[in-house]
N, C-alpha and C. Protein backbone atom coordinates (compact mmCIF):
# COMPACT_ATOMS: atom_id res chain seq x y z
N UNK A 1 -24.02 10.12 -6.42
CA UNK A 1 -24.55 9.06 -5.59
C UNK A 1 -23.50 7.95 -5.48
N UNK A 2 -23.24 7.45 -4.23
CA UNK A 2 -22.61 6.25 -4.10
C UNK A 2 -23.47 4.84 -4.05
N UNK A 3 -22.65 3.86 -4.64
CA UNK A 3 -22.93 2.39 -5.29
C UNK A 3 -21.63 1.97 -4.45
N UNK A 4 -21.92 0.61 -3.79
CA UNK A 4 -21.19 -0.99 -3.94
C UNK A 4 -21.78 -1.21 -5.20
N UNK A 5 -20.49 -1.86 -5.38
CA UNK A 5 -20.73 -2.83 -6.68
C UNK A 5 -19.89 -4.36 -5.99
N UNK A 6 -20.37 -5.12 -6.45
CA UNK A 6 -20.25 -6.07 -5.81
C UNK A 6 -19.25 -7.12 -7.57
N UNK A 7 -17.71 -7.19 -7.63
CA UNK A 7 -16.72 -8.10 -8.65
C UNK A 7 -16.56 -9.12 -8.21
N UNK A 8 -16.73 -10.02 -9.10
CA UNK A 8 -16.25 -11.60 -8.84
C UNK A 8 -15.21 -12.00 -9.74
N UNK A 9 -13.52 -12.05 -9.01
CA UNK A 9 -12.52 -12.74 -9.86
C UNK A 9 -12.22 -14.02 -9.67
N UNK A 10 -11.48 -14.62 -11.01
CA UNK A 10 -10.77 -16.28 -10.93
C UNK A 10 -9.87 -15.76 -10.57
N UNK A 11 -9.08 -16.83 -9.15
CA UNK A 11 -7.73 -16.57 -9.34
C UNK A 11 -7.03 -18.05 -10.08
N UNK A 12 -6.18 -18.08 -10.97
CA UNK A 12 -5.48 -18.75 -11.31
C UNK A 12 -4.31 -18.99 -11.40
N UNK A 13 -3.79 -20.24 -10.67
CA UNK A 13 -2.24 -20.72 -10.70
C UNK A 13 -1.97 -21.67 -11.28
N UNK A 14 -1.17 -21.24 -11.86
CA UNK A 14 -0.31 -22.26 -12.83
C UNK A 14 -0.01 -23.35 -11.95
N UNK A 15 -0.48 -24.70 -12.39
CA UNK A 15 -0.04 -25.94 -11.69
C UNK A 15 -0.77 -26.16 -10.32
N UNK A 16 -2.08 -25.76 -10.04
CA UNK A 16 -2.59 -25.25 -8.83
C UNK A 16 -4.53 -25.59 -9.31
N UNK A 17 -4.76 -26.51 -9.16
CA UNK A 17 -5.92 -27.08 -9.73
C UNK A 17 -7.38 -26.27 -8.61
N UNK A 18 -6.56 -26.25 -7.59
CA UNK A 18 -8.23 -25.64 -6.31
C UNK A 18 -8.67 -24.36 -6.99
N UNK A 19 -10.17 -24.53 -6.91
CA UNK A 19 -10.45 -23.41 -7.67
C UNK A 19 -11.12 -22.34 -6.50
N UNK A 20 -10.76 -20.89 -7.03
CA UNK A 20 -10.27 -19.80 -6.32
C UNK A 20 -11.19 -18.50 -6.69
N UNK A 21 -11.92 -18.35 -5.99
CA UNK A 21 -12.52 -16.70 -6.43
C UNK A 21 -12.50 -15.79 -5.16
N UNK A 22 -12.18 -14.41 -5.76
CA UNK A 22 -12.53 -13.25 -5.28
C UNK A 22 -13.74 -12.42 -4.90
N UNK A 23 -14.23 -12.45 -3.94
CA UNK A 23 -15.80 -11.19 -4.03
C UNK A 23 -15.25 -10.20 -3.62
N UNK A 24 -14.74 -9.39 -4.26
CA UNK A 24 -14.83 -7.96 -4.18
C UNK A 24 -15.63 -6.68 -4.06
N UNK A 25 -15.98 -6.05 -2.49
CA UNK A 25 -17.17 -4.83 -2.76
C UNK A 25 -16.55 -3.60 -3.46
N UNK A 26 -16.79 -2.85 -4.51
CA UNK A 26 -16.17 -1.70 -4.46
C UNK A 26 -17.00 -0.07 -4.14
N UNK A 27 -16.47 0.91 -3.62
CA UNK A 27 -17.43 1.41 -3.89
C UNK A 27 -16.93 2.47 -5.21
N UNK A 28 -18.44 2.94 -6.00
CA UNK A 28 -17.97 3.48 -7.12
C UNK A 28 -18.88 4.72 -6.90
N UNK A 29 -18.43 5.82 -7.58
CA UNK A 29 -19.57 6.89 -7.37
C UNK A 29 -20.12 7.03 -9.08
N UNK A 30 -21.66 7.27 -8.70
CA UNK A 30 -22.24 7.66 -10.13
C UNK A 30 -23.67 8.21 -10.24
N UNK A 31 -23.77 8.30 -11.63
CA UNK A 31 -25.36 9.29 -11.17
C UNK A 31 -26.89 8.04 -11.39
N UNK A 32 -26.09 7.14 -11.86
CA UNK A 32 -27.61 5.90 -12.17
C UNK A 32 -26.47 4.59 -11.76
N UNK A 33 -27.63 3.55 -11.21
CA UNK A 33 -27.05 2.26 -11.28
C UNK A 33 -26.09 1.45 -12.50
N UNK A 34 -26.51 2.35 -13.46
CA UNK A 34 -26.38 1.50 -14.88
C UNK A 34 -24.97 2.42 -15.01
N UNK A 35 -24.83 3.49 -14.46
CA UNK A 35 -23.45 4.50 -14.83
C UNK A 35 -22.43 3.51 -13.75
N UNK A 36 -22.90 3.18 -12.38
CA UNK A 36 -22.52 2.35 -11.42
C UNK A 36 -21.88 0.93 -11.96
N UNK A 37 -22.42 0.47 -12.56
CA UNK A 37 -22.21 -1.01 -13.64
C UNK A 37 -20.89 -1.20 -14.33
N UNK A 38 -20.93 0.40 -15.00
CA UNK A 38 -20.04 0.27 -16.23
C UNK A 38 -18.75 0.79 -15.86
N UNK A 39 -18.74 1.50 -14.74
CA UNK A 39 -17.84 1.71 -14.06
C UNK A 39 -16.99 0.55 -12.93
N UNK A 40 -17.92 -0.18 -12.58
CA UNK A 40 -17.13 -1.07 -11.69
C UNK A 40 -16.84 -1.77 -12.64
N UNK A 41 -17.19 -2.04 -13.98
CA UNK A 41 -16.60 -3.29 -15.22
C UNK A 41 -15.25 -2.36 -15.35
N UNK A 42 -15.17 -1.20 -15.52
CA UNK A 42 -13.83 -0.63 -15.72
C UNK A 42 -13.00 -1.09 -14.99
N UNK A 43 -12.94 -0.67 -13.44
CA UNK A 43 -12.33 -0.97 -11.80
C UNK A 43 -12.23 -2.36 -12.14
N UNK A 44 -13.04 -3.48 -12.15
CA UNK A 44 -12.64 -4.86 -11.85
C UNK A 44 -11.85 -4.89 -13.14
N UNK A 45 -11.83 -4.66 -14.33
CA UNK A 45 -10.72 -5.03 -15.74
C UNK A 45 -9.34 -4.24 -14.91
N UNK A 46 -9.71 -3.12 -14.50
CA UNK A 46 -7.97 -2.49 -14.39
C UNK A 46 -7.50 -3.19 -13.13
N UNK A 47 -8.02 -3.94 -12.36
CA UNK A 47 -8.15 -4.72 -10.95
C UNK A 47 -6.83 -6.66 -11.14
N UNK A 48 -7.49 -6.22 -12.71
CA UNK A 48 -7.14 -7.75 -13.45
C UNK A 48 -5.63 -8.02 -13.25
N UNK A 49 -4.86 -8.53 -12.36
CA UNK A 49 -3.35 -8.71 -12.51
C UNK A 49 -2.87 -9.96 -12.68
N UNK A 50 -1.38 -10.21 -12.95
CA UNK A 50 -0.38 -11.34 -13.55
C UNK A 50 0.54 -10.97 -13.05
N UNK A 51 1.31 -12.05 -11.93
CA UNK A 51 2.63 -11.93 -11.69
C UNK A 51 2.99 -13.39 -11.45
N UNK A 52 4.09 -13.34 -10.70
CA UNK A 52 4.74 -14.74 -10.60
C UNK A 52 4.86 -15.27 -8.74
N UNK A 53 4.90 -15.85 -8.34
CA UNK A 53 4.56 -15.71 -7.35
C UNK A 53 5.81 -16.72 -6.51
N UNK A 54 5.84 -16.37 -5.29
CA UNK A 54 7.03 -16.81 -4.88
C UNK A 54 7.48 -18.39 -5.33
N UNK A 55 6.70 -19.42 -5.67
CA UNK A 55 6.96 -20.74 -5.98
C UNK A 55 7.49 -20.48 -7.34
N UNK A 56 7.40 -19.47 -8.21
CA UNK A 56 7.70 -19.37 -9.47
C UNK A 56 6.80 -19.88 -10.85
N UNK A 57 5.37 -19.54 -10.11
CA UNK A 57 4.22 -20.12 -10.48
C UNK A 57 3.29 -18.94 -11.16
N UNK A 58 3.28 -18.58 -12.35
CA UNK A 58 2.28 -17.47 -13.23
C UNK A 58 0.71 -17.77 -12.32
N UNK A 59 0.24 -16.47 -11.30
CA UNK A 59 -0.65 -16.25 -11.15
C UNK A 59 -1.56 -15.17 -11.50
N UNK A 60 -2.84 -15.82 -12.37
CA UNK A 60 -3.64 -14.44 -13.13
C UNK A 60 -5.06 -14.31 -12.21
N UNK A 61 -5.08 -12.60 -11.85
CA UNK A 61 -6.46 -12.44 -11.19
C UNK A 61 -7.27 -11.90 -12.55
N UNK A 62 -8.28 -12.80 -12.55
CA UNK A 62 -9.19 -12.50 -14.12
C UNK A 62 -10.68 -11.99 -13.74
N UNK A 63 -11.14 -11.24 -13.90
CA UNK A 63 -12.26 -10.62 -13.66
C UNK A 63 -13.42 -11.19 -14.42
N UNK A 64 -14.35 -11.71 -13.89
CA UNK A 64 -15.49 -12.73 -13.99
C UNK A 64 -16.31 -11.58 -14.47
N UNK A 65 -16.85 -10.96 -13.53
CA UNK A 65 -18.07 -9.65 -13.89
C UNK A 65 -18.34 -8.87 -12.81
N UNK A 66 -19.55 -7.95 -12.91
CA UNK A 66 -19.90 -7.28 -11.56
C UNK A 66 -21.12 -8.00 -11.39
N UNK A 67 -21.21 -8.30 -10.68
CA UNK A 67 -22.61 -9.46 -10.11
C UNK A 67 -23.84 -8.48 -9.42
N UNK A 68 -23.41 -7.47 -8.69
CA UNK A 68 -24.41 -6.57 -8.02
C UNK A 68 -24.14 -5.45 -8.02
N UNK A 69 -25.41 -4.20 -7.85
CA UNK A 69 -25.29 -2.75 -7.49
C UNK A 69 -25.81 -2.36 -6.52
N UNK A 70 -25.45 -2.09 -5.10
CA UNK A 70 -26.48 -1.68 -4.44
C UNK A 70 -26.26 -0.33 -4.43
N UNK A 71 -27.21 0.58 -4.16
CA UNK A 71 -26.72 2.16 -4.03
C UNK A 71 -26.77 2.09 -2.20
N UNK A 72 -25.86 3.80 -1.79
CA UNK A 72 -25.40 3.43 -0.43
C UNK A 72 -26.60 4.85 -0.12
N UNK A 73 -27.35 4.67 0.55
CA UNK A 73 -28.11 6.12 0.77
C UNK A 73 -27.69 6.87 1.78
N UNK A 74 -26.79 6.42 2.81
CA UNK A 74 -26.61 7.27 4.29
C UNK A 74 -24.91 6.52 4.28
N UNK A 75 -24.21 7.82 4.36
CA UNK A 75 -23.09 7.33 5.02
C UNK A 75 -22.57 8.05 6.07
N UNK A 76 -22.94 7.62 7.01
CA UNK A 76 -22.32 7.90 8.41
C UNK A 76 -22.02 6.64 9.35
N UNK A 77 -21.57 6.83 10.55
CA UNK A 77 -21.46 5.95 11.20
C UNK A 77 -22.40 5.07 11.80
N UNK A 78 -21.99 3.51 11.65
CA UNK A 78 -23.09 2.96 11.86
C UNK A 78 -24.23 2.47 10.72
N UNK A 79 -23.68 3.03 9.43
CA UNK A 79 -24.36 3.09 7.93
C UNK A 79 -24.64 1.36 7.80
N UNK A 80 -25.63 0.55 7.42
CA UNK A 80 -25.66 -0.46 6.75
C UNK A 80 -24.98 -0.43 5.35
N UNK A 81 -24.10 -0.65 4.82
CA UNK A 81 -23.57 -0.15 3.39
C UNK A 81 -23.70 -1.71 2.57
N UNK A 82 -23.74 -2.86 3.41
CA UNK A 82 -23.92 -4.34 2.37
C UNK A 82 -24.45 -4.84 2.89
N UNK A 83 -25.28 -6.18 3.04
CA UNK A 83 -25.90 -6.75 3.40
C UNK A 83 -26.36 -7.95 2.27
N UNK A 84 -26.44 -9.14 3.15
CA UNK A 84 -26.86 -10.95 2.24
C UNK A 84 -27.26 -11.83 2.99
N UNK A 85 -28.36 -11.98 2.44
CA UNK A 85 -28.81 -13.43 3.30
C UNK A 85 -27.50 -14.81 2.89
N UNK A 86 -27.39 -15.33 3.50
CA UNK A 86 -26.23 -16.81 3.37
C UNK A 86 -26.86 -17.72 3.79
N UNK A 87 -27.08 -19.21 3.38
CA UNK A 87 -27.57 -19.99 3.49
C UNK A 87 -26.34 -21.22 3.63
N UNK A 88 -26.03 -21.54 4.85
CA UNK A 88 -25.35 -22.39 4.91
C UNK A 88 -25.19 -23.51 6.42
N UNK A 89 -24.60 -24.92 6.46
CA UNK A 89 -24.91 -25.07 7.64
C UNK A 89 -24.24 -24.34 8.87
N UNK A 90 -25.46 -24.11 9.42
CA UNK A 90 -25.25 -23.40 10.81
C UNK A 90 -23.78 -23.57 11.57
N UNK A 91 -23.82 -24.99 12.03
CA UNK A 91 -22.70 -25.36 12.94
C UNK A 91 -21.53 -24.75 11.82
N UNK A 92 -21.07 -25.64 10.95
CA UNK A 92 -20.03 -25.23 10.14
C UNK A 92 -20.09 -23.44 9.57
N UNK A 93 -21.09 -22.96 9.62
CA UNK A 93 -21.12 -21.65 9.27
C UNK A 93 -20.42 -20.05 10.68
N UNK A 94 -20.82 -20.88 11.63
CA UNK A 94 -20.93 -20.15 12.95
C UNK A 94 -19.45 -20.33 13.47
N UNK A 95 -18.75 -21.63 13.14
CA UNK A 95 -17.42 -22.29 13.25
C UNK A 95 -16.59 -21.18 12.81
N UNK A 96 -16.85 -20.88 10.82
CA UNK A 96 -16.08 -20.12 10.29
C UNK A 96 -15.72 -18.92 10.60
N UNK A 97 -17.11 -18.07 11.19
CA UNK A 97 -17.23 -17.18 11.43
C UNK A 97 -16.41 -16.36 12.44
N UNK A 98 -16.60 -17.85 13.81
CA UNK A 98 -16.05 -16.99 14.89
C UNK A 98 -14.00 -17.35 14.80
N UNK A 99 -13.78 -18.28 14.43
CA UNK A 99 -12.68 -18.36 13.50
C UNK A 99 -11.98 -17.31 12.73
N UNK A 100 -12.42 -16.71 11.61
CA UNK A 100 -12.39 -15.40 11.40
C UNK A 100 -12.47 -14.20 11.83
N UNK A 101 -13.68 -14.03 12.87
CA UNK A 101 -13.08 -12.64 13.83
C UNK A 101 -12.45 -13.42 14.89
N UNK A 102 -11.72 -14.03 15.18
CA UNK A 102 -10.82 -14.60 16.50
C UNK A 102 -9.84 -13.71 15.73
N UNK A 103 -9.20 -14.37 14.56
CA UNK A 103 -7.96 -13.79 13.66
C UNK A 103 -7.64 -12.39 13.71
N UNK A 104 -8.93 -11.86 13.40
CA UNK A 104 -9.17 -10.32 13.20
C UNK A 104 -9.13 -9.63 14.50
N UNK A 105 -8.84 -9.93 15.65
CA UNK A 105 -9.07 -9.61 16.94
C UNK A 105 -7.64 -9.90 17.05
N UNK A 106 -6.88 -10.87 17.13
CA UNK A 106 -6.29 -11.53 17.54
C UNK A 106 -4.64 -10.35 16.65
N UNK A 107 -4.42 -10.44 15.15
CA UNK A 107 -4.38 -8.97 14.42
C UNK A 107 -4.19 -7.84 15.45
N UNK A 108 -5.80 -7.28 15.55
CA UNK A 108 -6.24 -6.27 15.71
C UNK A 108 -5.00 -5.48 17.26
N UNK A 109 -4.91 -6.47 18.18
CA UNK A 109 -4.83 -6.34 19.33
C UNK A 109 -3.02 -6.37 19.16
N UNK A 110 -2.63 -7.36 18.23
CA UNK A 110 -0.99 -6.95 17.91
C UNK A 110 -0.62 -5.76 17.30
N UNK A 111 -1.60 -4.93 16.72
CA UNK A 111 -1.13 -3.87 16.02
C UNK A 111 -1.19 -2.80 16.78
N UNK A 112 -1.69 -2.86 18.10
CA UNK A 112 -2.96 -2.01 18.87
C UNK A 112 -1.71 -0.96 19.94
């Protein structure tokens, strides 16, 4: 059976105070939610990296936890595979949004 699992990392930079997280979906295959769990705790620890980064600044991706399991029941095209309610303001929410697929379009159409 396939699972999202849903990782949350810190990213941390040396000398770099804004604070920074990752939501990561992964998908993991397993036979129970709870086999699903312990497996994405594996994936997000081996996920965990340290390098230096072009300013010459130690950046560590540190793995927080797995926050969710959903199991995926249908995968084909068109599959719902995640889904979240978000609660945020509208105007500023709808802003980000179309902002973000502009980018992704915008991408999409240079690579195309």
């Amino acid at each position: 059976m396939l699972f999202i699992a849903k990782v949350i990392f810190q990213i941390l930079i040396e000398g770099h105070h804004q604070n920074q997280f990752d939501e990561q979906l992964l998908l993991v295959e397993a036979q129970a939610e709870s086999d699903a769990y312990l497996k994405a705790r594996v994936m997000g620890a081996q996920h965990q990296i340290s390098f230096m980064n072009e300013r010459k600044r130690n950046v560590n991706w540190k793995m927080i936890d797995v926050i969710e399991i959903v199991p995926v029941d249908a995968v084909e095209h068109g599959s719902v595979v995640y889904s979240r309610i978000i609660e945020e303001d509208p105007e500023t929410f709808v802003s980000f949004v179309k902002k973000k697929a502009l980018m992704l379009q915008t991408s999409t159409i240079a690579f195309a």
